[in-house]
C-alpha atoms as a PDB file:
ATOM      1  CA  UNK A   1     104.692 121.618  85.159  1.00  0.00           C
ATOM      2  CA  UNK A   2     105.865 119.595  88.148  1.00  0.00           C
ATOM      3  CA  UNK A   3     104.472 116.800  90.249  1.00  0.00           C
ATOM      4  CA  UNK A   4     105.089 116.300  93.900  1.00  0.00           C
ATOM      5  CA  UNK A   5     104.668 112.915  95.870  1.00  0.00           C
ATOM      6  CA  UNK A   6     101.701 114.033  98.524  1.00  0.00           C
ATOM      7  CA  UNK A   7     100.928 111.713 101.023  1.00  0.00           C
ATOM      8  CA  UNK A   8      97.763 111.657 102.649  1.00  0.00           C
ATOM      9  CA  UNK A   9      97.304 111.911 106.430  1.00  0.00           C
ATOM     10  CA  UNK A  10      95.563 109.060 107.602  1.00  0.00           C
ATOM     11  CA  UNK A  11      98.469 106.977 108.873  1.00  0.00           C
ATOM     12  CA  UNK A  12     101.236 108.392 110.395  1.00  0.00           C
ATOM     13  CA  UNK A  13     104.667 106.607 111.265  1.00  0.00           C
ATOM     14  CA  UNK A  14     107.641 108.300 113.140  1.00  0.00           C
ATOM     15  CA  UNK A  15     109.829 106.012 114.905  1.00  0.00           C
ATOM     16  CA  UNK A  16     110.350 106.975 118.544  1.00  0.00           C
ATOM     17  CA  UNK A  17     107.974 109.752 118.687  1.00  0.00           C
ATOM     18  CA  UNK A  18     105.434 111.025 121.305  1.00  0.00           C
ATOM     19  CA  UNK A  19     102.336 110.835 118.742  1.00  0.00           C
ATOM     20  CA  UNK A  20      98.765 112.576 118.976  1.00  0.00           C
ATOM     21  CA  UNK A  21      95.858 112.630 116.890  1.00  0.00           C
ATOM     22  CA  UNK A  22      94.057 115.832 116.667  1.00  0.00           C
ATOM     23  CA  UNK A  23      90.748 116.827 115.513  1.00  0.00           C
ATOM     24  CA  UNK A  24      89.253 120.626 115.910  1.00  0.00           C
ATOM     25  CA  UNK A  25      87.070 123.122 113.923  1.00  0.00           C
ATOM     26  CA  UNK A  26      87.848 126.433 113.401  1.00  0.00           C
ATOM     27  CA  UNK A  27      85.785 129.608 111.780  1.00  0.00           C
ATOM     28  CA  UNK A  28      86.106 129.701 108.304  1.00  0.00           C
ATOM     29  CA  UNK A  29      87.280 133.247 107.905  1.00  0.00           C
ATOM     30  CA  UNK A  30      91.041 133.997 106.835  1.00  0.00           C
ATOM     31  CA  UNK A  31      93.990 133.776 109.803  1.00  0.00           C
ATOM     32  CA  UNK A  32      91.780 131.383 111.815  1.00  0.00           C
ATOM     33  CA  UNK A  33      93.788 128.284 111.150  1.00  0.00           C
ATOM     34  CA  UNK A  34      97.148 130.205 111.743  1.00  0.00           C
ATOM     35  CA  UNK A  35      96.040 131.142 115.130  1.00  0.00           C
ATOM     36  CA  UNK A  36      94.892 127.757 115.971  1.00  0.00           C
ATOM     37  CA  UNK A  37      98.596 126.235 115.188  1.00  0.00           C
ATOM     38  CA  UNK A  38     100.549 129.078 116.796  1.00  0.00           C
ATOM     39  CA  UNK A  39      99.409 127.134 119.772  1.00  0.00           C
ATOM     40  CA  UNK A  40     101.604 124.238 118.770  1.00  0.00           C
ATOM     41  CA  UNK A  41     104.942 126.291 118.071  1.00  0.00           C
ATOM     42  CA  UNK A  42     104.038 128.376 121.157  1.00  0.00           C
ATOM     43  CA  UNK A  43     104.275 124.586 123.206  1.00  0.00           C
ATOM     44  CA  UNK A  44     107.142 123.591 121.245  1.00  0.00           C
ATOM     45  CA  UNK A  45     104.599 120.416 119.652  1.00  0.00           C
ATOM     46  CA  UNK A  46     105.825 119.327 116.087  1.00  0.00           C
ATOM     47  CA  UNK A  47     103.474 119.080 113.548  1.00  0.00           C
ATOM     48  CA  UNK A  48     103.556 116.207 111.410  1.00  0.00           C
ATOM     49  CA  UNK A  49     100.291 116.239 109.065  1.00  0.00           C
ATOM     50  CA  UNK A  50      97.837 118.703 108.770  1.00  0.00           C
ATOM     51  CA  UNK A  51      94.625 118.732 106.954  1.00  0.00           C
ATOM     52  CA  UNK A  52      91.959 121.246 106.341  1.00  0.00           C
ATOM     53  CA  UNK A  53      88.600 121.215 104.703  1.00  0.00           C
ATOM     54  CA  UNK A  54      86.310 124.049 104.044  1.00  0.00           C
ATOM     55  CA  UNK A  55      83.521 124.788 101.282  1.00  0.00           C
ATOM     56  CA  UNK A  56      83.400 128.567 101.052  1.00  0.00           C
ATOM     57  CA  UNK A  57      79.762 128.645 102.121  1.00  0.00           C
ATOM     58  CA  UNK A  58      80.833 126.723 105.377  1.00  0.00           C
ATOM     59  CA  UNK A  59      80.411 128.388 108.858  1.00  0.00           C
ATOM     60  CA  UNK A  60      83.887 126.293 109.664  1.00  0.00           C
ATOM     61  CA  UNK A  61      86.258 124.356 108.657  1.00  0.00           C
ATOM     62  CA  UNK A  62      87.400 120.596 109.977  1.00  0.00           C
ATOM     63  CA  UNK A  63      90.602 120.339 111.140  1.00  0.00           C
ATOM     64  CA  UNK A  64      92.571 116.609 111.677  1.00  0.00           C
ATOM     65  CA  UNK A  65      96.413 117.020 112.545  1.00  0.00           C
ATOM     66  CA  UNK A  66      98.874 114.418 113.838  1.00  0.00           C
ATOM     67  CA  UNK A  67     101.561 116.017 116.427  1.00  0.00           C
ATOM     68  CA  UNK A  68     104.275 114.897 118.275  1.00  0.00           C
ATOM     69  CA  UNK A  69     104.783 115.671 121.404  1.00  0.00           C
ATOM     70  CA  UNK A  70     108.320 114.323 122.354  1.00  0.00           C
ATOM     71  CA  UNK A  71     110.050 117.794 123.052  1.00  0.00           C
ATOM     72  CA  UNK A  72     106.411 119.633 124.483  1.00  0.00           C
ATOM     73  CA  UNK A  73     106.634 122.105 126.616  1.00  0.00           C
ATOM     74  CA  UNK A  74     103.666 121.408 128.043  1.00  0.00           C
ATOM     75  CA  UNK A  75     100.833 118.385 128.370  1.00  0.00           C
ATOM     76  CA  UNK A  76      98.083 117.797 125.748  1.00  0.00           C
ATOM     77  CA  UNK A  77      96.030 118.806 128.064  1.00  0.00           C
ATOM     78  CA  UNK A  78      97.157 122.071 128.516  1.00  0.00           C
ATOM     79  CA  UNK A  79      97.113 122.718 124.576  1.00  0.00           C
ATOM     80  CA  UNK A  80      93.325 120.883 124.676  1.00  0.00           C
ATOM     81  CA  UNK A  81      92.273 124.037 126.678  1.00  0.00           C
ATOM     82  CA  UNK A  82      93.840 126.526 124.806  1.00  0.00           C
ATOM     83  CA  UNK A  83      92.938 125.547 121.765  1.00  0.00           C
ATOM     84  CA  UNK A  84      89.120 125.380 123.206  1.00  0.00           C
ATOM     85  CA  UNK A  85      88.949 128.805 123.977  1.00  0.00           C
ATOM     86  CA  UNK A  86      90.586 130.300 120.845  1.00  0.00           C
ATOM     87  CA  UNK A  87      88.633 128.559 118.497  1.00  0.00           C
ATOM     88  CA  UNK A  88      85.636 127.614 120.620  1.00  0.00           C
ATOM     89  CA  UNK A  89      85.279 124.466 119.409  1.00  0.00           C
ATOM     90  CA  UNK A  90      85.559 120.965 121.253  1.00  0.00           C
ATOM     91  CA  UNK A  91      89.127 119.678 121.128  1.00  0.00           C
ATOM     92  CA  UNK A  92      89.293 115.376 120.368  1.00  0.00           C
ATOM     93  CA  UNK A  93      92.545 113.801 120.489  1.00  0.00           C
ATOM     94  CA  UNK A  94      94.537 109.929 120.990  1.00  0.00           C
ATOM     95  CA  UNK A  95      97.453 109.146 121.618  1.00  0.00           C
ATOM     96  CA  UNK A  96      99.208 106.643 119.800  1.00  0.00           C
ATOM     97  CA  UNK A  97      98.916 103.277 121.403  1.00  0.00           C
ATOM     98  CA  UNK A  98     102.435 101.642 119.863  1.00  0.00           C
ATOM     99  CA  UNK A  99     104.756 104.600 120.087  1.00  0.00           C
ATOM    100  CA  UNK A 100     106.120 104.430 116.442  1.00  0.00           C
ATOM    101  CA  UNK A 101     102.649 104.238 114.262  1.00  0.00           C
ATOM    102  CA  UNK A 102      99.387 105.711 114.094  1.00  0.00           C
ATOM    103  CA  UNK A 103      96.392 105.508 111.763  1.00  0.00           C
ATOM    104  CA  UNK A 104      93.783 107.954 111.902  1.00  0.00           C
ATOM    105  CA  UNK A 105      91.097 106.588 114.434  1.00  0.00           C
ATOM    106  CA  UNK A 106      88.931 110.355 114.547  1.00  0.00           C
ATOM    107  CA  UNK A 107      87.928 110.783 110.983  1.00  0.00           C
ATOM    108  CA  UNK A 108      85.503 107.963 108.946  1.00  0.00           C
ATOM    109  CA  UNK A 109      84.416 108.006 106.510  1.00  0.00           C
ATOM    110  CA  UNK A 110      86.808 108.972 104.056  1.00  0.00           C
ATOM    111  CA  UNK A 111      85.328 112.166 101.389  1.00  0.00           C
ATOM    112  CA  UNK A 112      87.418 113.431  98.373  1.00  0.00           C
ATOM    113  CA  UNK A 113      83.944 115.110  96.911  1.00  0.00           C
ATOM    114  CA  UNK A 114      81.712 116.416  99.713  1.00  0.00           C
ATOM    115  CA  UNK A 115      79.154 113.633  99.972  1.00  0.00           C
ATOM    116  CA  UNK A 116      80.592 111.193  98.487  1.00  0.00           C
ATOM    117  CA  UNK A 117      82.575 108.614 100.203  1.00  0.00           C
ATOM    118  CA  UNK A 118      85.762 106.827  98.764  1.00  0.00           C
ATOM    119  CA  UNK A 119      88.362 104.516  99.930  1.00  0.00           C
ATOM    120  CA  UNK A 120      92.283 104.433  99.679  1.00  0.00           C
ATOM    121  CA  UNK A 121      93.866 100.931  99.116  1.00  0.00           C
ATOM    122  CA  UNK A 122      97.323 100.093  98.999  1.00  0.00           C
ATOM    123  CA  UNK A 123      99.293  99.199  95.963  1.00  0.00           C
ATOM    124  CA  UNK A 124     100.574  96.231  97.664  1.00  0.00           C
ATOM    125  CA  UNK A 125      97.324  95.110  97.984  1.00  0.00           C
ATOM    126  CA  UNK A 126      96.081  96.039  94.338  1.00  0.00           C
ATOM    127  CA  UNK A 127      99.270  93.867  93.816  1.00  0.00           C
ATOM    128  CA  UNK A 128      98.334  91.026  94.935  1.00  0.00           C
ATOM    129  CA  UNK A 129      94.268  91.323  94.481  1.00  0.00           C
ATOM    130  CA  UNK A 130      95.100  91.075  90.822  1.00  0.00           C
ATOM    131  CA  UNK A 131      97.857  89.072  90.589  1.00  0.00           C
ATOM    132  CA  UNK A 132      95.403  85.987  92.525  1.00  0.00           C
ATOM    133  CA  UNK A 133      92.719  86.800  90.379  1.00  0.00           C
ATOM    134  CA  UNK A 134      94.558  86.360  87.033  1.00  0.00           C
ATOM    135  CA  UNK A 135      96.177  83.170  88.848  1.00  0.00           C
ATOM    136  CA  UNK A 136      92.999  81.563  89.883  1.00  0.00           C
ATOM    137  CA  UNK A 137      90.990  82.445  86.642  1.00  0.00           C
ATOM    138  CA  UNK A 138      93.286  82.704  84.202  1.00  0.00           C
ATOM    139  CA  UNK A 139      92.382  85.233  81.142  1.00  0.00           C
ATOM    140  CA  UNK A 140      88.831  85.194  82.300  1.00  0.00           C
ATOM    141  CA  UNK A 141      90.509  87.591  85.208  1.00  0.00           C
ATOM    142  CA  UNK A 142      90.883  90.249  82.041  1.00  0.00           C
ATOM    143  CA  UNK A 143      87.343  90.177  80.980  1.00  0.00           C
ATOM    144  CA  UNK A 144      86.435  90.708  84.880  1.00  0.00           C
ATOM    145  CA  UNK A 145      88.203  93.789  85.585  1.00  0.00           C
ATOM    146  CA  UNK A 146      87.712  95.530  82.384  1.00  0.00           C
ATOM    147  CA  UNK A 147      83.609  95.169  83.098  1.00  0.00           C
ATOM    148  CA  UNK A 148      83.522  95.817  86.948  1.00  0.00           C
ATOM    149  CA  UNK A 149      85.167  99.149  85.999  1.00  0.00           C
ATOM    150  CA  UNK A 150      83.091  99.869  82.642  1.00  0.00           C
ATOM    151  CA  UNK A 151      79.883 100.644  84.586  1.00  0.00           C
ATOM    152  CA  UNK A 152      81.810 102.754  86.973  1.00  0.00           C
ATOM    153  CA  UNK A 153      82.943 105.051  84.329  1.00  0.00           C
ATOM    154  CA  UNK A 154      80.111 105.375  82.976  1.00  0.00           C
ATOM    155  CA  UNK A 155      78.363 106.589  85.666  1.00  0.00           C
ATOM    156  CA  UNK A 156      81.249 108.650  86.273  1.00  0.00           C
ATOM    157  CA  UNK A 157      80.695 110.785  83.598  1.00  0.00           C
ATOM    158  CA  UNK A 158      77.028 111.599  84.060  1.00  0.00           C
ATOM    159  CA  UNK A 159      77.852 112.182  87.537  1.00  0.00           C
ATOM    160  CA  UNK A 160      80.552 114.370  86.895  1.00  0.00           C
ATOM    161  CA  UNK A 161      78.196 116.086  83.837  1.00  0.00           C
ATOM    162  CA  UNK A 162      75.982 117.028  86.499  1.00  0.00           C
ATOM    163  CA  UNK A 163      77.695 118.215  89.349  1.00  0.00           C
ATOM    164  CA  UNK A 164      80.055 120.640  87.497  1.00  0.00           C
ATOM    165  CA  UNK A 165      78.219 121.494  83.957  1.00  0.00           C
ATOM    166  CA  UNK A 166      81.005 120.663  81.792  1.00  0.00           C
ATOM    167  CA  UNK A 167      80.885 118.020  79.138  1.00  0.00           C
ATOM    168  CA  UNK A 168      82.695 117.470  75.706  1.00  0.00           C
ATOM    169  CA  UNK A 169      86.412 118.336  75.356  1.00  0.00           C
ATOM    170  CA  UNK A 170      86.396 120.100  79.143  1.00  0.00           C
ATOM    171  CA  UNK A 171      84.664 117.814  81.041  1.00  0.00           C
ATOM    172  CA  UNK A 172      87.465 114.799  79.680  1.00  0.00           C
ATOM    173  CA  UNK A 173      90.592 117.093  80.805  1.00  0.00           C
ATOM    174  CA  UNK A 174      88.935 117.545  83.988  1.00  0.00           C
ATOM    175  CA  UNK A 175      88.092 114.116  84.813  1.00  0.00           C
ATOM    176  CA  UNK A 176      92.105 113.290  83.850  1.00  0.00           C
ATOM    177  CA  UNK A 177      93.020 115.226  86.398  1.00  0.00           C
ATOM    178  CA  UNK A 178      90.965 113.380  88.715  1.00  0.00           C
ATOM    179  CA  UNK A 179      92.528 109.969  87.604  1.00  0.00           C
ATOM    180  CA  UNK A 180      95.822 112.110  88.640  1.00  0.00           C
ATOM    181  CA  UNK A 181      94.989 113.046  91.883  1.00  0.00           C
ATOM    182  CA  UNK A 182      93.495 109.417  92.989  1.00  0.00           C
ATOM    183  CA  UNK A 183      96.386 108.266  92.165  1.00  0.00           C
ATOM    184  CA  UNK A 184      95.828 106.215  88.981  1.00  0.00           C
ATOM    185  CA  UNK A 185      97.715 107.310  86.415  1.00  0.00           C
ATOM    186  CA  UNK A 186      99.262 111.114  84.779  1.00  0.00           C
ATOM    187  CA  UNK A 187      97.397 110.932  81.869  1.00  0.00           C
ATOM    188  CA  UNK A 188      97.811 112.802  78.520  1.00  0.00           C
ATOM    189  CA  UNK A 189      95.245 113.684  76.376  1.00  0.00           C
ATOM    190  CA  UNK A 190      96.971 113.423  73.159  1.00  0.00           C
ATOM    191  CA  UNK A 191      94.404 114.028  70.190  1.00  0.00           C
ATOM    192  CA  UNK A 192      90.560 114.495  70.585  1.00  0.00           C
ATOM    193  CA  UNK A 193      88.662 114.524  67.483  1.00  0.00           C
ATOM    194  CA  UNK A 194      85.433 112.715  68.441  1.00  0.00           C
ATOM    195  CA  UNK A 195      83.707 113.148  65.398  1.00  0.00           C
ATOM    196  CA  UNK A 196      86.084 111.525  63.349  1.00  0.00           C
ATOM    197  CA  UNK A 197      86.758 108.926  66.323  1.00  0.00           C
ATOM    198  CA  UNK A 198      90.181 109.847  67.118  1.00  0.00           C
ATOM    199  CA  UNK A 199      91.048 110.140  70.806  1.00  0.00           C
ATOM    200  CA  UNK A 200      94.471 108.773  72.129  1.00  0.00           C
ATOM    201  CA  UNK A 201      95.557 109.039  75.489  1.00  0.00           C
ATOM    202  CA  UNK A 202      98.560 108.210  77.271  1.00  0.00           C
ATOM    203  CA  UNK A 203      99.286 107.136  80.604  1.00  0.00           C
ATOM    204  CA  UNK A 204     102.713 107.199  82.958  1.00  0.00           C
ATOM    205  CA  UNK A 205     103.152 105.096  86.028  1.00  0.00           C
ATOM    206  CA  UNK A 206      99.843 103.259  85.606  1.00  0.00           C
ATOM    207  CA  UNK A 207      99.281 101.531  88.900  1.00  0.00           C
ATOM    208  CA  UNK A 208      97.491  98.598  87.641  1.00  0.00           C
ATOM    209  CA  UNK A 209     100.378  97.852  84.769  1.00  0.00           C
ATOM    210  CA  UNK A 210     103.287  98.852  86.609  1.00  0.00           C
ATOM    211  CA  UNK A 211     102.696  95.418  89.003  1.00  0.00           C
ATOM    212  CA  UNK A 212     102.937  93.610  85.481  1.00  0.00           C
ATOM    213  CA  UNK A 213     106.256  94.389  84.931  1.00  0.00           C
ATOM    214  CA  UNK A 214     107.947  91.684  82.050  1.00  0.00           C
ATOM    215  CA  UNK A 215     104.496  91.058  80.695  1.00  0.00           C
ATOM    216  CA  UNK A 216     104.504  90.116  76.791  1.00  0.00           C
ATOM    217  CA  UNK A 217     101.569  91.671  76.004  1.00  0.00           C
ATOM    218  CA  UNK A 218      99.328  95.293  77.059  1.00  0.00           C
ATOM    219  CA  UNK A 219      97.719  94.804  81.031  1.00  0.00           C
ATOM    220  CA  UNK A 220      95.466  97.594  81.524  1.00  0.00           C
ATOM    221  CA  UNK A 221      92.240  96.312  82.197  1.00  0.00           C
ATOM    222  CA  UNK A 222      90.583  98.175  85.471  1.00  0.00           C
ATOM    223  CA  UNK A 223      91.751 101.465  84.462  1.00  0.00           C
ATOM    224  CA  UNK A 224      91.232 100.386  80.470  1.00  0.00           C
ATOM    225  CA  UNK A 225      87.733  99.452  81.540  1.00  0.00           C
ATOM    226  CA  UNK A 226      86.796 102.783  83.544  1.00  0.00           C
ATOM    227  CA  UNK A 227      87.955 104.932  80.759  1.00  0.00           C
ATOM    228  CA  UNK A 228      85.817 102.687  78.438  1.00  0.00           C
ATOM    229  CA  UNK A 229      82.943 103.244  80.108  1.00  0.00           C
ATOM    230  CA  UNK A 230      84.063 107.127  81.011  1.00  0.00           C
ATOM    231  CA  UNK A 231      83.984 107.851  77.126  1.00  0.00           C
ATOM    232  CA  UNK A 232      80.997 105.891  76.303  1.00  0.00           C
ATOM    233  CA  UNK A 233      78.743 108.173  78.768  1.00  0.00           C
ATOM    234  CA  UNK A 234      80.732 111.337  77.419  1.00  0.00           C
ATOM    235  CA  UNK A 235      80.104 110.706  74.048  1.00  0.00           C
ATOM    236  CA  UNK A 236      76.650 108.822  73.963  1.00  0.00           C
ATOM    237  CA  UNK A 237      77.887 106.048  71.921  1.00  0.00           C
ATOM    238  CA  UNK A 238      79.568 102.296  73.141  1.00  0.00           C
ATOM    239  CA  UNK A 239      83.022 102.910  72.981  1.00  0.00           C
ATOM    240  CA  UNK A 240      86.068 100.776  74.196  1.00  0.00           C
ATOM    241  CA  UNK A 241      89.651 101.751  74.444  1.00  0.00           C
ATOM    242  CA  UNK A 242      92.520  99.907  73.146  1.00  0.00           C
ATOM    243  CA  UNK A 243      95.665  99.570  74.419  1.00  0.00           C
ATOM    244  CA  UNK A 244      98.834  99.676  71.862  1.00  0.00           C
ATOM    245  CA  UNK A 245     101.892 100.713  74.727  1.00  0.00           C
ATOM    246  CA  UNK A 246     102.098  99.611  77.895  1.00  0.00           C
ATOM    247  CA  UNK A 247     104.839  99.600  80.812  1.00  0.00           C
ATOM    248  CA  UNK A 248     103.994  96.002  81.477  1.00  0.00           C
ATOM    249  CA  UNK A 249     106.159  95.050  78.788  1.00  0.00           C
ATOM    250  CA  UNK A 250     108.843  97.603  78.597  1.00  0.00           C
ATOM    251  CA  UNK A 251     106.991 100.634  77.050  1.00  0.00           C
ATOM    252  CA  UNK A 252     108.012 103.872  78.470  1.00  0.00           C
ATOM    253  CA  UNK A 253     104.720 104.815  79.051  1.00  0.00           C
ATOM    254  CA  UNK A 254     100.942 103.055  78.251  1.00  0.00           C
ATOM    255  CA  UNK A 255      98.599 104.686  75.102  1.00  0.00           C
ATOM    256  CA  UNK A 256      95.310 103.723  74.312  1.00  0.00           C
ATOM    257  CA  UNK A 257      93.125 104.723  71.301  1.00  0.00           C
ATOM    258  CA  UNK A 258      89.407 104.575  71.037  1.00  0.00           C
ATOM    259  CA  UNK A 259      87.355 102.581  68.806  1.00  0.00           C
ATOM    260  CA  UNK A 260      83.421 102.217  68.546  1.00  0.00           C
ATOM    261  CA  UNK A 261      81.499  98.961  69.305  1.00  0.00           C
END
């Protein structure tokens, strides 16, 4: 199975461009969208990022869009009120106030699960966030990360319990695919035998360890921590994971096993 880079649309940059921000709704019935953007080619407008939300119990779906307008054959205006009257919604747009770069200034906050609100931070930033905490205290900076995320995944998993009905076996492969598409980690679930306490799992391109690169020892901590706390609330008993591999220092890939506490 492949993997594609996917970038999400909340910050656009294209150097010498004409850029617009877009925000619409349009009825959630099949074809609806298509119309909308056969608007754009019709004006010649580029389009740049498009994305689309809709539950299937929703009367519409939101639509946010960045554009560029350098070769249009007409003025935003002009596609404002067209768009209005095919999809009878109110049109909100702005233009990009440096020329080259835009960030999203029409959709806050930021959803992945309907409801619940998240946040996107930059792995430059993660970079240096933990790289000044281990520098100011030291291994103490470890013990830190591994129990701000422990709570979280333990919530996590009675959360997630709840919401979908799954638990056991199902609810972990599901929850890994999460951790995929937030951008964490792939992870692997390689054996899962909880009865006999034998879960290993193995991660590629860990965020957190990759920005330890030439470390002499394992450096998953945040993610080590959440998954800690992730197992204890699936299982029902305090459980930790340990790391053996890591990328930090020269692994091809991290691998943690579980052990009770």
């Amino acid at each position: 199975m492949g993997v594609f880079e996917r970038y999400i649309p909340c910050i656009m940059y294209a150097k010498g461009k004409d850029l617009y921000e877009l925000h619409f709704m349009v009825s959630n019935r099949p074809g609806k969208l298509i119309e909308a953007l056969k608007v754009f080619a019709k004006y010649n407008i580029n389009l740049l990022s498009i994305s689309a939300y809709a539950l299937p119990e929703w009367v519409c779906a939101s639509v946010f869009l960045f554009a560029d307008f350098s070769n249009a054959d007409s003025s935003i205006d002009d596609l404002m009120r067209e768009l209005e009257r095919m999809t009878e919604s109110k049109i909100y747009s702005k233009k990009s106030s440096v020329g080259d770069f835009m960030s999203s200034e029409l959709s806050f906050p930021l959803l992945v699960i309907p409801g619940i609100r998240s946040i996107v931070i930059l792995e430059l930033d993660l970079k240096e966030m933990l790289r000044g905490l281990y520098e100011n205290l030291g291994e103490s900076a470890a013990v830190f990360l591994f129990y701000l995320a422990y709570p979280g995944g333990k919530f996590f998993a009675k959360y997630l319990s709840e919401k979908f009905g799954l638990k056991g076996r199902e609810l972990l492969l599901e929850v890994l695919k999460i951790y995929q598409a937030c951008g964490w980690a792939r992870i692997e679930l390689l054996e899962y035998e909880p009865e006999n306490m034998r879960i290993t799992l193995r991660l590629y391109d860990s965020v957190e360890c990759k920005i330890f690169e030439k470390a002499d020892k394992p450096m998953s901590q945040l993610i080590r921590g959440h998954i800690s706390g992730f197992l204890t609330g699936l299982l029902k008993i305090n459980v930790r994971a340990i790391e053996t591999k890591c990328i930090a220092k020269g692994d091809p890939y991290c691998e943690f096993y579980i052990e009770k506490i």
